[in-house]
N, C-alpha and C. Protein backbone atom coordinates (compact mmCIF):
# COMPACT_ATOMS: atom_id res chain seq x y z
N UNK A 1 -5.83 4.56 5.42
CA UNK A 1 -6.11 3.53 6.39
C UNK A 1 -5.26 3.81 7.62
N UNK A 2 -5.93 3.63 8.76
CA UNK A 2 -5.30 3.68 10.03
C UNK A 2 -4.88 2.51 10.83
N UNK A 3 -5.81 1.68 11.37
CA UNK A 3 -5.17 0.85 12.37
C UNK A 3 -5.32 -0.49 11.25
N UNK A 4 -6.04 -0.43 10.35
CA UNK A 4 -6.11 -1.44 8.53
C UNK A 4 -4.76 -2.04 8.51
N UNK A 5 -4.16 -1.06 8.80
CA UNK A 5 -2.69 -1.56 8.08
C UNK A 5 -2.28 -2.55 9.04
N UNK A 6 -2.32 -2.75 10.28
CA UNK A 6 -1.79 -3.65 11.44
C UNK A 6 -2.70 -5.23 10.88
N UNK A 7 -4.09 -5.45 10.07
CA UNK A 7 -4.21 -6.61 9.97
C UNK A 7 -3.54 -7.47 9.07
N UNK A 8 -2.99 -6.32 7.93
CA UNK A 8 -1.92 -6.79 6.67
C UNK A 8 -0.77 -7.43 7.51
N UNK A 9 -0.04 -6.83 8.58
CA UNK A 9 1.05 -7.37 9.11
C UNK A 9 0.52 -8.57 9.70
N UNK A 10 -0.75 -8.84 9.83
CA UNK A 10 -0.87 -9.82 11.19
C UNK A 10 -1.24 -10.90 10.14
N UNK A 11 -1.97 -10.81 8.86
CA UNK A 11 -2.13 -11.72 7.95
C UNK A 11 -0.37 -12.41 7.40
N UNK A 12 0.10 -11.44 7.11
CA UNK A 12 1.50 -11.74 6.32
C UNK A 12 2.13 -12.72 7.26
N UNK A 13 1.98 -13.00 8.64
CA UNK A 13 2.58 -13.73 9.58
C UNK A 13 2.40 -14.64 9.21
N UNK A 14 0.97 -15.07 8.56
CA UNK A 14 0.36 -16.68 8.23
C UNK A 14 1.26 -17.05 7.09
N UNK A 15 1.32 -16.01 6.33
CA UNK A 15 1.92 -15.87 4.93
C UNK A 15 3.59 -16.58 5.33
N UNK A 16 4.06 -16.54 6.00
CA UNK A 16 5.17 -16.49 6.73
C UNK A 16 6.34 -16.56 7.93
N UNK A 17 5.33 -17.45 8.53
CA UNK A 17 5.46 -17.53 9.95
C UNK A 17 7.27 -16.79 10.85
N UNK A 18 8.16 -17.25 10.19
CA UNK A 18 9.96 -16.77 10.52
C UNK A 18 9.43 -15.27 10.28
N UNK A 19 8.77 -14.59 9.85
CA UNK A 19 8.67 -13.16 10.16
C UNK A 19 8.98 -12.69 11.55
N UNK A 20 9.29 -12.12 11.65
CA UNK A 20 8.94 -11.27 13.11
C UNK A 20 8.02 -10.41 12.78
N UNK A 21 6.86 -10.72 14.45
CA UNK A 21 5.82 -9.49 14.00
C UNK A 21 6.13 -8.17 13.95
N UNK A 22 7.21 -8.01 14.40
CA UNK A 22 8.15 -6.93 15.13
C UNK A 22 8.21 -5.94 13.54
N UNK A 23 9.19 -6.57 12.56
CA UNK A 23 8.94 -6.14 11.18
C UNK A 23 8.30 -6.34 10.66
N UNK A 24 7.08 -6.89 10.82
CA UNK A 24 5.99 -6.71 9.92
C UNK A 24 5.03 -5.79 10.05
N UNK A 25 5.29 -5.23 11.36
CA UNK A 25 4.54 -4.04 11.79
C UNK A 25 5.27 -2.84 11.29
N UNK A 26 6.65 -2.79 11.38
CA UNK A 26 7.25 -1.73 10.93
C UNK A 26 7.17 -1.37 9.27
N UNK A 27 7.37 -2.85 8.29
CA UNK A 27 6.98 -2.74 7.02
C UNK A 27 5.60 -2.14 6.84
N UNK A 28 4.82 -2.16 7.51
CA UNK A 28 3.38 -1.60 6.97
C UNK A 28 2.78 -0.23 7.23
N UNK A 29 4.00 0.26 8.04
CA UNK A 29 3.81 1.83 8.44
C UNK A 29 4.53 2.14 8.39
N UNK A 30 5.99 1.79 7.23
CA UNK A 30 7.03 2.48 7.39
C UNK A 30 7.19 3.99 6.71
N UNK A 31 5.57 3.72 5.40
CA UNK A 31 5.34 5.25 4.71
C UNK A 31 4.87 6.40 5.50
N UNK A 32 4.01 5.59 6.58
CA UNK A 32 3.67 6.53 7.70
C UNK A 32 4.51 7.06 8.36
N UNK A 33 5.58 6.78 9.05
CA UNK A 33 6.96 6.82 9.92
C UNK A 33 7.89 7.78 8.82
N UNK A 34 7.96 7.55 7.97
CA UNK A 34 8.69 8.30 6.86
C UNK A 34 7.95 10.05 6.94
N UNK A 35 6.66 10.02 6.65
CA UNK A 35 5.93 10.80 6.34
C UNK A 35 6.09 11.90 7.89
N UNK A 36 5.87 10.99 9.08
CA UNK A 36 5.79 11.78 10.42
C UNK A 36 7.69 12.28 10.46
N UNK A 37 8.49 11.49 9.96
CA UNK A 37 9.70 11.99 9.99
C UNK A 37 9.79 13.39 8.93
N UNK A 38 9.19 13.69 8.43
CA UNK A 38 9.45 14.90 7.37
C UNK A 38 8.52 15.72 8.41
N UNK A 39 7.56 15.13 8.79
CA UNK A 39 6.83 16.38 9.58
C UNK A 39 7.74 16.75 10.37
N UNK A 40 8.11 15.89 11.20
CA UNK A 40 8.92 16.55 12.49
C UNK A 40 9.94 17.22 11.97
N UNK A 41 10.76 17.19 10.77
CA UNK A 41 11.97 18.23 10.40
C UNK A 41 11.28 19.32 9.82
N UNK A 42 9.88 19.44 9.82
CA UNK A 42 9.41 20.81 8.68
C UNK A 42 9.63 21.06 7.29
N UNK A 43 9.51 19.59 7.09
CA UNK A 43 8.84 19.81 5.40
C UNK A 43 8.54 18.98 4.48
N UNK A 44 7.58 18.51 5.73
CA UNK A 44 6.14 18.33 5.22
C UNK A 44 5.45 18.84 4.64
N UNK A 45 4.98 18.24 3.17
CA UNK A 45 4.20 19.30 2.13
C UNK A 45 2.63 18.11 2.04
N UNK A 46 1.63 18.27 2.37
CA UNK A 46 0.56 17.60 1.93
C UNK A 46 0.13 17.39 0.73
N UNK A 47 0.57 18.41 -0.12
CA UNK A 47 0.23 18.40 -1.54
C UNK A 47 1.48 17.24 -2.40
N UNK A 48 2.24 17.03 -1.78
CA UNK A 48 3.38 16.19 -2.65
C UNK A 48 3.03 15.16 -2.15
N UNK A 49 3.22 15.38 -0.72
CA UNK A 49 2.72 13.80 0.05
C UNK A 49 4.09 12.51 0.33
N UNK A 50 5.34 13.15 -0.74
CA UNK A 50 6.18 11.95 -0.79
C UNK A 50 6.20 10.89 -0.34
N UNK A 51 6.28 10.81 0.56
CA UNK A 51 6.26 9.19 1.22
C UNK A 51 4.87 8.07 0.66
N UNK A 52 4.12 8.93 -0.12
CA UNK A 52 2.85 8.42 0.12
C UNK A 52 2.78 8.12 -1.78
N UNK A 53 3.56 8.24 -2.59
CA UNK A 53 3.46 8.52 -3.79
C UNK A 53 4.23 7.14 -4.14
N UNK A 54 3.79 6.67 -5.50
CA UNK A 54 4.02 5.52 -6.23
C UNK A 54 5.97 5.47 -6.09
N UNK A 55 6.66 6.67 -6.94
CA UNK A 55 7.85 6.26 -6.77
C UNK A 55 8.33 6.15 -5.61
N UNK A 56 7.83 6.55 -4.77
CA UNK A 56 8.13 6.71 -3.06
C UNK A 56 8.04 5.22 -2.39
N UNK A 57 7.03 4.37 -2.56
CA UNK A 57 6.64 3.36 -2.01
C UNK A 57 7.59 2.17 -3.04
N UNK A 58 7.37 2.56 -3.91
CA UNK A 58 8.47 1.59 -4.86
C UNK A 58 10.32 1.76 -4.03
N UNK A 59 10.47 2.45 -3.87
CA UNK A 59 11.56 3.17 -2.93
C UNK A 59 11.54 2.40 -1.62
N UNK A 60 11.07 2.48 -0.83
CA UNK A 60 10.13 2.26 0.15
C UNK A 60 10.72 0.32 0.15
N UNK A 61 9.82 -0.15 -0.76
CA UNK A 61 10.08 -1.41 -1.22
C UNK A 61 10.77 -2.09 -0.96
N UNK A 62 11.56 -1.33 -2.02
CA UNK A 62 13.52 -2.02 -1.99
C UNK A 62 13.94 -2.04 -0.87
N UNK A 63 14.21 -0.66 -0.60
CA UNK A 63 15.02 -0.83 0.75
C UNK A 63 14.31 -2.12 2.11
N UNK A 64 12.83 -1.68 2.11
CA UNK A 64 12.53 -2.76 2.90
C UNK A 64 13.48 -4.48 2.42
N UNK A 65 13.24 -4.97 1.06
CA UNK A 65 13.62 -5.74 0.83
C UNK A 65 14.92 -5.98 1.40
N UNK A 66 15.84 -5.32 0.66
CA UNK A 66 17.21 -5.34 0.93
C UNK A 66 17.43 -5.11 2.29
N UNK A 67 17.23 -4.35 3.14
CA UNK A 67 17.04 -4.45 4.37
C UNK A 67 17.10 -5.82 5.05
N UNK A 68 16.01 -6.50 5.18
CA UNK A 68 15.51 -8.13 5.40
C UNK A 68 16.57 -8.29 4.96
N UNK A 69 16.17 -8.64 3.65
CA UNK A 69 17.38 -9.77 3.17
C UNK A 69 18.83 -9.62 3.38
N UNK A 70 19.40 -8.51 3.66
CA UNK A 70 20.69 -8.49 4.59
C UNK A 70 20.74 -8.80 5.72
N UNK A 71 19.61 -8.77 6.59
CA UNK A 71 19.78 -9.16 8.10
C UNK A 71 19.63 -10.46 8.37
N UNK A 72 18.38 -11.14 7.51
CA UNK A 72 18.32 -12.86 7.49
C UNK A 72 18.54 -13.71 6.53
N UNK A 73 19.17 -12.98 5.27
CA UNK A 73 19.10 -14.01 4.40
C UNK A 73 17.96 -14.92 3.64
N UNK A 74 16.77 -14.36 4.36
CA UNK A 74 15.46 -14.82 4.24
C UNK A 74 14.85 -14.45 3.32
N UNK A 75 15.34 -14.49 1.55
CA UNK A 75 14.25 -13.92 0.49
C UNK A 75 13.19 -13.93 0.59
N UNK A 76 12.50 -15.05 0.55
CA UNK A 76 11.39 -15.72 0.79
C UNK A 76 10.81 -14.52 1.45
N UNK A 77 10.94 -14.01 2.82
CA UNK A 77 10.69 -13.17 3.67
C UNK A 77 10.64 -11.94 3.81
N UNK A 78 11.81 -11.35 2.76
CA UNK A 78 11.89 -10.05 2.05
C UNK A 78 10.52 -9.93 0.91
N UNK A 79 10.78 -10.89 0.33
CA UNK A 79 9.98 -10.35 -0.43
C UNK A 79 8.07 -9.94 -0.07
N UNK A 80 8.13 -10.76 1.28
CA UNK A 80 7.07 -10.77 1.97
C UNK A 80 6.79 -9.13 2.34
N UNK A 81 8.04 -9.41 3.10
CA UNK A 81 7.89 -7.61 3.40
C UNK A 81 8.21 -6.48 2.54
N UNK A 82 8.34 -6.52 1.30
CA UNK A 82 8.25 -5.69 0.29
C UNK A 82 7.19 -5.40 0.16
N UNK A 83 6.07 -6.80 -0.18
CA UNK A 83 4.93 -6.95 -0.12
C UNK A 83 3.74 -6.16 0.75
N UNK A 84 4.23 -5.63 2.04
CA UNK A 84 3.41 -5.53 2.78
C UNK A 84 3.91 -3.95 2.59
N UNK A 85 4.84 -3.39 3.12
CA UNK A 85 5.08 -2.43 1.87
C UNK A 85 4.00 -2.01 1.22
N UNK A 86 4.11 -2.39 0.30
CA UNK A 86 3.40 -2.03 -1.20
C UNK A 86 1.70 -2.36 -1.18
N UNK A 87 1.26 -3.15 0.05
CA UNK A 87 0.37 -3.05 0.48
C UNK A 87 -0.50 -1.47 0.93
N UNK A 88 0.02 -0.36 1.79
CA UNK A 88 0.22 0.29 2.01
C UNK A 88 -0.57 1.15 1.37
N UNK A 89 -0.02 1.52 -0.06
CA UNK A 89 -0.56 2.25 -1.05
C UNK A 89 -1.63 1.91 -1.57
N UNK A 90 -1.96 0.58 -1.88
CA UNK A 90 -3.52 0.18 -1.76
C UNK A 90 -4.38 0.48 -0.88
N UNK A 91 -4.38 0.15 -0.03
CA UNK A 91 -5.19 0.29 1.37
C UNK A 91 -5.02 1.88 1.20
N UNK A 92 -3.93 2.57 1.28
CA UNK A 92 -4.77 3.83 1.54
C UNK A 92 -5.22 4.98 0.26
N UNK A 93 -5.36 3.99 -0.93
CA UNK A 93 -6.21 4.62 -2.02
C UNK A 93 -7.46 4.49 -1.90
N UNK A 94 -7.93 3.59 -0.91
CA UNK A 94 -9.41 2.63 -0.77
C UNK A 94 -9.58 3.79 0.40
N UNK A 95 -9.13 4.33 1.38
CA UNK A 95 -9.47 5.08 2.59
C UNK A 95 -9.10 6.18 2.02
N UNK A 96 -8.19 6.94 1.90
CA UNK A 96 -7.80 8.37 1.58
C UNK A 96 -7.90 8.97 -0.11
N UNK A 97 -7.21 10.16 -0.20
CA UNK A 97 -6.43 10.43 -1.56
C UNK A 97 -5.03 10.65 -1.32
N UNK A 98 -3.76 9.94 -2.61
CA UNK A 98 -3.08 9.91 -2.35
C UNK A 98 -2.23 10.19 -3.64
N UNK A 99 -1.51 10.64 -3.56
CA UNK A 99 -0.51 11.03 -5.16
C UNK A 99 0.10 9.94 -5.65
N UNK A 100 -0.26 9.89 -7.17
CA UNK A 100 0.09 8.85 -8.25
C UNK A 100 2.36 9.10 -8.13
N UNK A 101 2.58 10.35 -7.79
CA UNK A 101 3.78 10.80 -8.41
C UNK A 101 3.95 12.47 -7.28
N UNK A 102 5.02 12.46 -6.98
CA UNK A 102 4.72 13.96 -6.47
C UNK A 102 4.57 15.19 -7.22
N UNK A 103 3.35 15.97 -6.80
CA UNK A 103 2.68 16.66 -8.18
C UNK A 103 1.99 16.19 -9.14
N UNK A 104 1.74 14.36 -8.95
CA UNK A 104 0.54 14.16 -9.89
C UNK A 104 -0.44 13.91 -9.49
N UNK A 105 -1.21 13.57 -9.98
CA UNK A 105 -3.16 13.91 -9.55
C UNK A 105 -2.91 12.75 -8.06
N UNK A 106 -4.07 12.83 -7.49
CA UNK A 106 -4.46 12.45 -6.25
C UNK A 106 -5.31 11.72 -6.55
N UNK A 107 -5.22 9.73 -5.52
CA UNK A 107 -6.23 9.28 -6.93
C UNK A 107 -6.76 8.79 -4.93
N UNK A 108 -7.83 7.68 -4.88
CA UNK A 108 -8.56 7.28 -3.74
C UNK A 108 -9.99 7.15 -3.82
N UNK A 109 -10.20 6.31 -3.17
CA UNK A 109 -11.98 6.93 -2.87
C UNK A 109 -12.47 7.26 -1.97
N UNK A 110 -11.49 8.05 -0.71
CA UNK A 110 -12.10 8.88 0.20
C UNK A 110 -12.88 8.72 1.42
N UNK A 111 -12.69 7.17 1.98
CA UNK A 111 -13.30 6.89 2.70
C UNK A 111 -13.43 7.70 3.83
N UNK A 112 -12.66 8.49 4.39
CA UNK A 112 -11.63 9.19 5.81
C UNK A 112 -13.00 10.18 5.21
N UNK A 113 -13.64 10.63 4.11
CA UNK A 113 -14.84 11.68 4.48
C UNK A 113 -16.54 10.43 4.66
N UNK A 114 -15.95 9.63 5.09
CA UNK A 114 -17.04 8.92 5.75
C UNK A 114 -17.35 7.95 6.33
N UNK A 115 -16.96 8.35 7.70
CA UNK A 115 -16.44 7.51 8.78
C UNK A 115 -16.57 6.34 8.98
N UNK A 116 -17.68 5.81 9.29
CA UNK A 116 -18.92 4.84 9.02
C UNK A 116 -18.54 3.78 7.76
N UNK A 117 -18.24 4.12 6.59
CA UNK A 117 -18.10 3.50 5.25
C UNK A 117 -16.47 3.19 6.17
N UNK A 118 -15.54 3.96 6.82
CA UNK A 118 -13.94 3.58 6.45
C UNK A 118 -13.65 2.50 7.48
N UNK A 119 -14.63 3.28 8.73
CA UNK A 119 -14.71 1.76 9.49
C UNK A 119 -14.93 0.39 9.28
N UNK A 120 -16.13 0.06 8.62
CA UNK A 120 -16.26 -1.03 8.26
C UNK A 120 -15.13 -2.10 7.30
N UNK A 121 -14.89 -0.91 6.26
CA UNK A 121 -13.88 -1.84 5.38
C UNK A 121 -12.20 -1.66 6.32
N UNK A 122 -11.92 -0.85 7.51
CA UNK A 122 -11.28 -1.03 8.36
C UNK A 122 -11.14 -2.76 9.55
N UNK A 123 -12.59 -2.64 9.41
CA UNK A 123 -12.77 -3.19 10.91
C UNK A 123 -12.61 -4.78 9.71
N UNK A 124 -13.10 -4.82 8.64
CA UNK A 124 -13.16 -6.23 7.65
C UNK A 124 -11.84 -6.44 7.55
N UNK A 125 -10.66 -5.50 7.37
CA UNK A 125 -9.30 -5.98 7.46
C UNK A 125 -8.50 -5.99 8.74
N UNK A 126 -8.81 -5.91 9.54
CA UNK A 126 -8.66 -5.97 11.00
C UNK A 126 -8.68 -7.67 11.26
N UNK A 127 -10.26 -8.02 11.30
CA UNK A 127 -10.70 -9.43 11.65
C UNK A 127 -10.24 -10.25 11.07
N UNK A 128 -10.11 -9.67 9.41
CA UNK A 128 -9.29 -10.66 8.44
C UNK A 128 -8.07 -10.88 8.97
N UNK A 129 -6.97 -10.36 9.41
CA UNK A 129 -5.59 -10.35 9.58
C UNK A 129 -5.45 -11.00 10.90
N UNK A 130 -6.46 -10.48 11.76
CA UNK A 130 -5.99 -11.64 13.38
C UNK A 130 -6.71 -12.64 13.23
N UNK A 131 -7.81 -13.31 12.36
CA UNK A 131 -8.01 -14.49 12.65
C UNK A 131 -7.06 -15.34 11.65
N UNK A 132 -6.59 -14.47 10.60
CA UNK A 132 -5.48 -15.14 9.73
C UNK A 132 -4.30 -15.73 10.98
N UNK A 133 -3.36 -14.65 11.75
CA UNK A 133 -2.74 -14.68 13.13
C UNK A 133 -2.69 -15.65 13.65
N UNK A 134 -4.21 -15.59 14.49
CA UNK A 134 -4.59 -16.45 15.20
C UNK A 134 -3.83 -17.92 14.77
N UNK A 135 -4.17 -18.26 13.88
CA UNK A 135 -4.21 -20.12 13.30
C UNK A 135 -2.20 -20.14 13.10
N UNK A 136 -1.53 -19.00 13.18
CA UNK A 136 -0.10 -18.80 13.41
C UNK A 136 0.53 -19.37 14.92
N UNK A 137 -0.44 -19.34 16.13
CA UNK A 137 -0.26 -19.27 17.30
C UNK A 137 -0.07 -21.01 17.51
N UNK A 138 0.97 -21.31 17.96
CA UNK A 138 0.77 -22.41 19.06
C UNK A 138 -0.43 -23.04 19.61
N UNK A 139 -0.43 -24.32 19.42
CA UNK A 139 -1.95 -24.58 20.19
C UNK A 139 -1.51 -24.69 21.43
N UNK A 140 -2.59 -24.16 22.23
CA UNK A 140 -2.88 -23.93 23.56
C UNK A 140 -4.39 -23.94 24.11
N UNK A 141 -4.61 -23.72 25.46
CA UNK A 141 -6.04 -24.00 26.05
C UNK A 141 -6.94 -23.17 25.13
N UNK A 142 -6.39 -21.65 25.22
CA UNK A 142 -7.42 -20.88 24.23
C UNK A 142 -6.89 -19.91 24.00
N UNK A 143 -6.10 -19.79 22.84
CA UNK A 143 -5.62 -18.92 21.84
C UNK A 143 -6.92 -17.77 21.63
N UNK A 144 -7.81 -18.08 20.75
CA UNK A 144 -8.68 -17.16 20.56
C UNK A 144 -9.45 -15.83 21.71
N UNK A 145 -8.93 -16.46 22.93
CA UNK A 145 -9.27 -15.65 23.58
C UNK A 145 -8.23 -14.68 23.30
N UNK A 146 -7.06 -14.53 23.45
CA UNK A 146 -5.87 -13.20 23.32
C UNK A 146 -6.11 -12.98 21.52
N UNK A 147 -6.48 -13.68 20.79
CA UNK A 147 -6.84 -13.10 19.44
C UNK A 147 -7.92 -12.34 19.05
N UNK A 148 -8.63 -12.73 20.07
CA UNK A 148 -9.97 -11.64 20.46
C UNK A 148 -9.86 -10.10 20.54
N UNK A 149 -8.94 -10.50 22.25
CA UNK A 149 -8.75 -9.39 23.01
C UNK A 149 -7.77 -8.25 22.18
N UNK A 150 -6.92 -9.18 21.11
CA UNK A 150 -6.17 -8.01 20.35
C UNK A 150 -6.84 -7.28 19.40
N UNK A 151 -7.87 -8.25 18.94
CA UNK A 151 -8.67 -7.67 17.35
C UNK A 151 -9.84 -6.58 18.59
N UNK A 152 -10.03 -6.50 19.38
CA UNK A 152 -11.10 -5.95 20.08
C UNK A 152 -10.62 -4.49 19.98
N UNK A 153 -9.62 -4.60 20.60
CA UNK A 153 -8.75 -3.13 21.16
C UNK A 153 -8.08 -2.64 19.79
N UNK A 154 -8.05 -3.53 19.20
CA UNK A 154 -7.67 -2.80 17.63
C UNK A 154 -8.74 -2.15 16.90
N UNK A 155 -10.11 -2.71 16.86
CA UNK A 155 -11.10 -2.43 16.47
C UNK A 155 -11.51 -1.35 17.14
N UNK A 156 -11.30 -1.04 18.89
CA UNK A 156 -11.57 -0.02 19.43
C UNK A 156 -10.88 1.62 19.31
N UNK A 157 -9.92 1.03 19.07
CA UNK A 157 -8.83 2.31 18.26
C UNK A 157 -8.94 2.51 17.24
N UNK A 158 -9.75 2.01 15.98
CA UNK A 158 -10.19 2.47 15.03
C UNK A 158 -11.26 3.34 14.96
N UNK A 159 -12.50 2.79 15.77
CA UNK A 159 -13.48 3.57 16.12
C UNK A 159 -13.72 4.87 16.90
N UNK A 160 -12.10 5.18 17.84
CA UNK A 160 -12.01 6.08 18.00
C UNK A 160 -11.50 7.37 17.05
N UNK A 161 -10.65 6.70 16.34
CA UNK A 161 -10.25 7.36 15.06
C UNK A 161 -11.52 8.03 14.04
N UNK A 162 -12.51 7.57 13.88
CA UNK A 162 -12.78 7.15 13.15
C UNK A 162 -14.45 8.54 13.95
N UNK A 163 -14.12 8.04 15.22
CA UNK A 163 -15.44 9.02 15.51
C UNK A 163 -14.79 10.29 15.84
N UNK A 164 -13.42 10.88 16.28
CA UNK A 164 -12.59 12.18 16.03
C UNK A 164 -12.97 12.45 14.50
N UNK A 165 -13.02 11.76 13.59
CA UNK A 165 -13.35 12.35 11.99
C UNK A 165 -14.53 12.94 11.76
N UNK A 166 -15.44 11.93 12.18
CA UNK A 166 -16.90 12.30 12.16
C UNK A 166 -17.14 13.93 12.92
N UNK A 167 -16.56 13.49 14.16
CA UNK A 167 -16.44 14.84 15.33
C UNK A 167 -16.06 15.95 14.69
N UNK A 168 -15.11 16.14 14.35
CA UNK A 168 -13.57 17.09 13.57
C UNK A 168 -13.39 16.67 12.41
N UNK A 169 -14.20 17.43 11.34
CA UNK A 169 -14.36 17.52 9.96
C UNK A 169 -12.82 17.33 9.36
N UNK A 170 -12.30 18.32 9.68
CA UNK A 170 -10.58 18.98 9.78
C UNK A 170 -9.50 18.78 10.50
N UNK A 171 -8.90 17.38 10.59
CA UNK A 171 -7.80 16.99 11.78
C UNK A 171 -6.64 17.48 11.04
N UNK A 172 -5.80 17.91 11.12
CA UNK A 172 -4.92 17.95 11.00
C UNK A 172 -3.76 17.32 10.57
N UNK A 173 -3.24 16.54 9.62
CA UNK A 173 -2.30 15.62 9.76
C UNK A 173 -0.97 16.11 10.31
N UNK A 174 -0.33 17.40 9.96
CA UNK A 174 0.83 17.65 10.37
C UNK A 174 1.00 18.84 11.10
């Protein structure tokens, strides 16, 4: 999952309002951020995948937890963002393949080989998560308009993603 993961953070807000969206965005791509950090030092292995693997995200977890909960005291809130976390690895068994263990089988159903299919269940957790958002916001004249305009341009960056795949059989991750 690509831009998927930003509606989990934007749902968990409802879940939680004392969040900052700030970390809830970072909890939900922090396997990603992990993963681009091994790329950039050179060694990055696709076949292990670490960051992307069960004990990895369990890893992953904690520290998120403990993290939070040292900075606010906010269990409640940690555990939110553990949560979203561990979200992560779902979502991208439903879009990609991804290792049970490093070196164990690769499990997913592959959506990323069909663009069309990853969008949709993309674009369904997208809408889900900002209209979750949305009802987070302050009432004002018209909220839904900037809840729009965010789910729009989120939705539009998926579809670009999404038609580079279709385009380019073979992207590259690292």
């Amino acid at each position: 999952m690509y831009i998927g993961h930003i509606g989990v953070a934007l749902a968990a807000k409802r879940v939680r309002r004392s969040i900052g969206l700030l970390a809830l965005l970072v909890a939900t791509y922090i396997p990603d951020w992990v993963d681009a950090g091994l790329c950039l030092a050179g060694t990055y292995n696709r076949q292990g995948m670490l960051t992307h693997s069960i004990p990895a995200v369990l890893l992953l977890m904690l520290v998120g937890f403990a993290a939070y909960a040292a900075a606010t005291r906010d269990w409640a809130g940690a555990l939110i963002i553990a949560a979203v976390i561990l979200s992560h690895i779902f979502l991208d068994w439903i879009t990609g393949y991804k290792p049970t263990w490093p070196g164990g089988p690769m499990i997913g159903l592959g959506l990323y080989d069909h663009p069309i299919a990853d969008f949709v269940v993309e674009a369904i957790v997208i809408v889900g998560g900002a209209v979750l958002y949305g009802r987070t916001l302050p009432p004002r004249r018209r909220p839904w308009l900037d809840v729009s305009i965010m789910a729009g341009a989120l939705l539009a960056l998926q579809l670009t993603i999404d038609i580079a795949h279709l385009l380019m059989k073979s992207l590259p991750k690292c």
